[in-house]
C-alpha atoms as a PDB file:
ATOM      1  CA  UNK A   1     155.778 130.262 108.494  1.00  0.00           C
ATOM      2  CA  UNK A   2     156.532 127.448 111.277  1.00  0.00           C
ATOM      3  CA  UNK A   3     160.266 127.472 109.214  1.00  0.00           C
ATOM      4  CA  UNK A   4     158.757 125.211 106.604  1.00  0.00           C
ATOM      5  CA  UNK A   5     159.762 125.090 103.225  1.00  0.00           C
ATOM      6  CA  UNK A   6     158.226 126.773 100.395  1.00  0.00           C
ATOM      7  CA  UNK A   7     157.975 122.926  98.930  1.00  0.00           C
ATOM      8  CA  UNK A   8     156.716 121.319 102.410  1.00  0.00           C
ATOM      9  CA  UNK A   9     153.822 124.167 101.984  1.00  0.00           C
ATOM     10  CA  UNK A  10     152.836 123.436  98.514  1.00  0.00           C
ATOM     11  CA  UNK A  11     152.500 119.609  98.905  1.00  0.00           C
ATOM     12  CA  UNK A  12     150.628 120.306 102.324  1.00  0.00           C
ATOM     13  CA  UNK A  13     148.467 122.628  99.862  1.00  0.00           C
ATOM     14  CA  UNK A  14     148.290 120.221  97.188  1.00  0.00           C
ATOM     15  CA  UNK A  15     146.861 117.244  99.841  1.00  0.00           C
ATOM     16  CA  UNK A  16     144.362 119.590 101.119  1.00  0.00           C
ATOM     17  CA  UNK A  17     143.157 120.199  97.685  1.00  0.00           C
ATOM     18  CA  UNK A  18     143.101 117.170  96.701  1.00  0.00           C
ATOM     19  CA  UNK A  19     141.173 115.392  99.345  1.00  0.00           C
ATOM     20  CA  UNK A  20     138.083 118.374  99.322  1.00  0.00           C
ATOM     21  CA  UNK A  21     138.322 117.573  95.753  1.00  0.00           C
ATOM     22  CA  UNK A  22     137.275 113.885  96.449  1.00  0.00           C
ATOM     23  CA  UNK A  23     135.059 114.579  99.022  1.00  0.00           C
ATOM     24  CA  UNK A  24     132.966 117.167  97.198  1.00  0.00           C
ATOM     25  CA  UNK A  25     132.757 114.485  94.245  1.00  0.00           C
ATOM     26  CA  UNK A  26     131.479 111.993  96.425  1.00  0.00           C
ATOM     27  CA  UNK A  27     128.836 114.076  97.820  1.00  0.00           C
ATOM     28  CA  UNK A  28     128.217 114.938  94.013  1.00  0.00           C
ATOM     29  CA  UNK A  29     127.949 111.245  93.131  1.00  0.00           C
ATOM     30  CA  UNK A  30     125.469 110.584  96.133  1.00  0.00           C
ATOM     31  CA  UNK A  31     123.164 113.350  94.979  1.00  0.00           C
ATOM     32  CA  UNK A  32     123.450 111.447  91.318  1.00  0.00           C
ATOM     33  CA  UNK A  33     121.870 107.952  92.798  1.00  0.00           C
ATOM     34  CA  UNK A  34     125.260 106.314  93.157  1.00  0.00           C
ATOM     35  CA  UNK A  35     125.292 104.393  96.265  1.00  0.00           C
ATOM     36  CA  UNK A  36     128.577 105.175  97.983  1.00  0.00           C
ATOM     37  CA  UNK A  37     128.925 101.975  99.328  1.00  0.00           C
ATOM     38  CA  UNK A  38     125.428 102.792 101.767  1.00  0.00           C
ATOM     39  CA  UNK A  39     122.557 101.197  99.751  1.00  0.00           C
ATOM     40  CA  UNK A  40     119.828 103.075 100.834  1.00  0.00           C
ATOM     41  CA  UNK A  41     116.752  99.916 100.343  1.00  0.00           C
ATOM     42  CA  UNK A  42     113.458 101.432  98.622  1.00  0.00           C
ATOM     43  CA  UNK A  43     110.602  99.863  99.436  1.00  0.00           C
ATOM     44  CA  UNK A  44     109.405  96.898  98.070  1.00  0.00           C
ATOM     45  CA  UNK A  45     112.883  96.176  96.462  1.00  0.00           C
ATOM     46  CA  UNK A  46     115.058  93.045  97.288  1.00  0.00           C
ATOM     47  CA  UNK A  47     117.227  93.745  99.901  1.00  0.00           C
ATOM     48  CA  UNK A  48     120.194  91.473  98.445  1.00  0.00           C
ATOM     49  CA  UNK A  49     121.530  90.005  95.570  1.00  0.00           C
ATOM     50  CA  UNK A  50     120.491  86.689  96.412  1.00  0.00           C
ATOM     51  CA  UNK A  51     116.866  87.777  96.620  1.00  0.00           C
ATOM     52  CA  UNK A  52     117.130  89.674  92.900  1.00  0.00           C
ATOM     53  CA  UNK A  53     118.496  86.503  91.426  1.00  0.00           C
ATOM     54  CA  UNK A  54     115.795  84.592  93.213  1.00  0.00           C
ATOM     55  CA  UNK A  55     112.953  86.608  92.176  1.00  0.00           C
ATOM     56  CA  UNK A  56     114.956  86.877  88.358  1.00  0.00           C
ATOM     57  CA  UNK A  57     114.822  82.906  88.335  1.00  0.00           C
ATOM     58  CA  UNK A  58     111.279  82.931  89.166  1.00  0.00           C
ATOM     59  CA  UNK A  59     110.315  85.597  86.354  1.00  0.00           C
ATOM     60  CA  UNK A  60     112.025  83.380  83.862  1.00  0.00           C
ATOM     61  CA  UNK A  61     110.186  80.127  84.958  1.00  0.00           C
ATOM     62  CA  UNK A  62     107.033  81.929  84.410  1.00  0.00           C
ATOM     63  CA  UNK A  63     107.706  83.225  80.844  1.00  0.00           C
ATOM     64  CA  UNK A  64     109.138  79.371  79.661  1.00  0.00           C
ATOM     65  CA  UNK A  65     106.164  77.990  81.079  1.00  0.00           C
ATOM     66  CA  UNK A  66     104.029  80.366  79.170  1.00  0.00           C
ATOM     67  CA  UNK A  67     106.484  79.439  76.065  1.00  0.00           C
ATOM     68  CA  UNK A  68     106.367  75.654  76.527  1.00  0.00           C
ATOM     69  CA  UNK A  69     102.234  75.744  76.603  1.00  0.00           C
ATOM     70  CA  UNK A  70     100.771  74.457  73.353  1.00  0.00           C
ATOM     71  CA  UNK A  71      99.427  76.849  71.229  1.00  0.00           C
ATOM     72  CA  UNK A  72      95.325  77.299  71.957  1.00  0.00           C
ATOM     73  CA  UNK A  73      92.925  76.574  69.448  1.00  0.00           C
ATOM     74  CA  UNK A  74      90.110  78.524  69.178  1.00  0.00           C
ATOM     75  CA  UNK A  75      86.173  76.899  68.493  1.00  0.00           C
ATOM     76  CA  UNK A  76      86.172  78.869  65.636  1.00  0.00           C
ATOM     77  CA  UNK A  77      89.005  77.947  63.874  1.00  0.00           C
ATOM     78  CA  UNK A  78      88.044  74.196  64.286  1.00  0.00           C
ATOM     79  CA  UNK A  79      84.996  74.875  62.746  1.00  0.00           C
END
């Protein structure tokens, strides 16, 4: 066929096999949630790192603010 080697064939064979193999396990990892390097954004959901680490920093101010608040005493307890 085309005069071409029986090894020029099977490496031809081998690349085409190869690359379907990769693209059918991309398509696989897509349909798994990976992101493929196209992040689809879901609403409501920081559109960049930046904005996760902001809203992250934010959280944790919250929750040592709550932490640094002196314990409340109830009227009961003082009675």
């Amino acid at each position: 066929m085309l005069g071409w080697g029986e090894r020029q064939l099977g490496f031809l064979l081998l690349l085409y096999f190869i690359i379907a193999l990769g693209i059918r396990l991309d398509d696989i990892s897509r349909a798994l949630g990976g992101s493929g390097g196209n992040p689809r954004i879901v609403r409501g959901e920081p559109e960049s790192l930046a904005a996760q680490l902001r809203e992250i920093r934010a959280l944790l101010r919250q929750i040592q603010t709550s932490l640094d608040k002196p314990p409340r005493r109830d009227d009961a307890d003082e009675r």
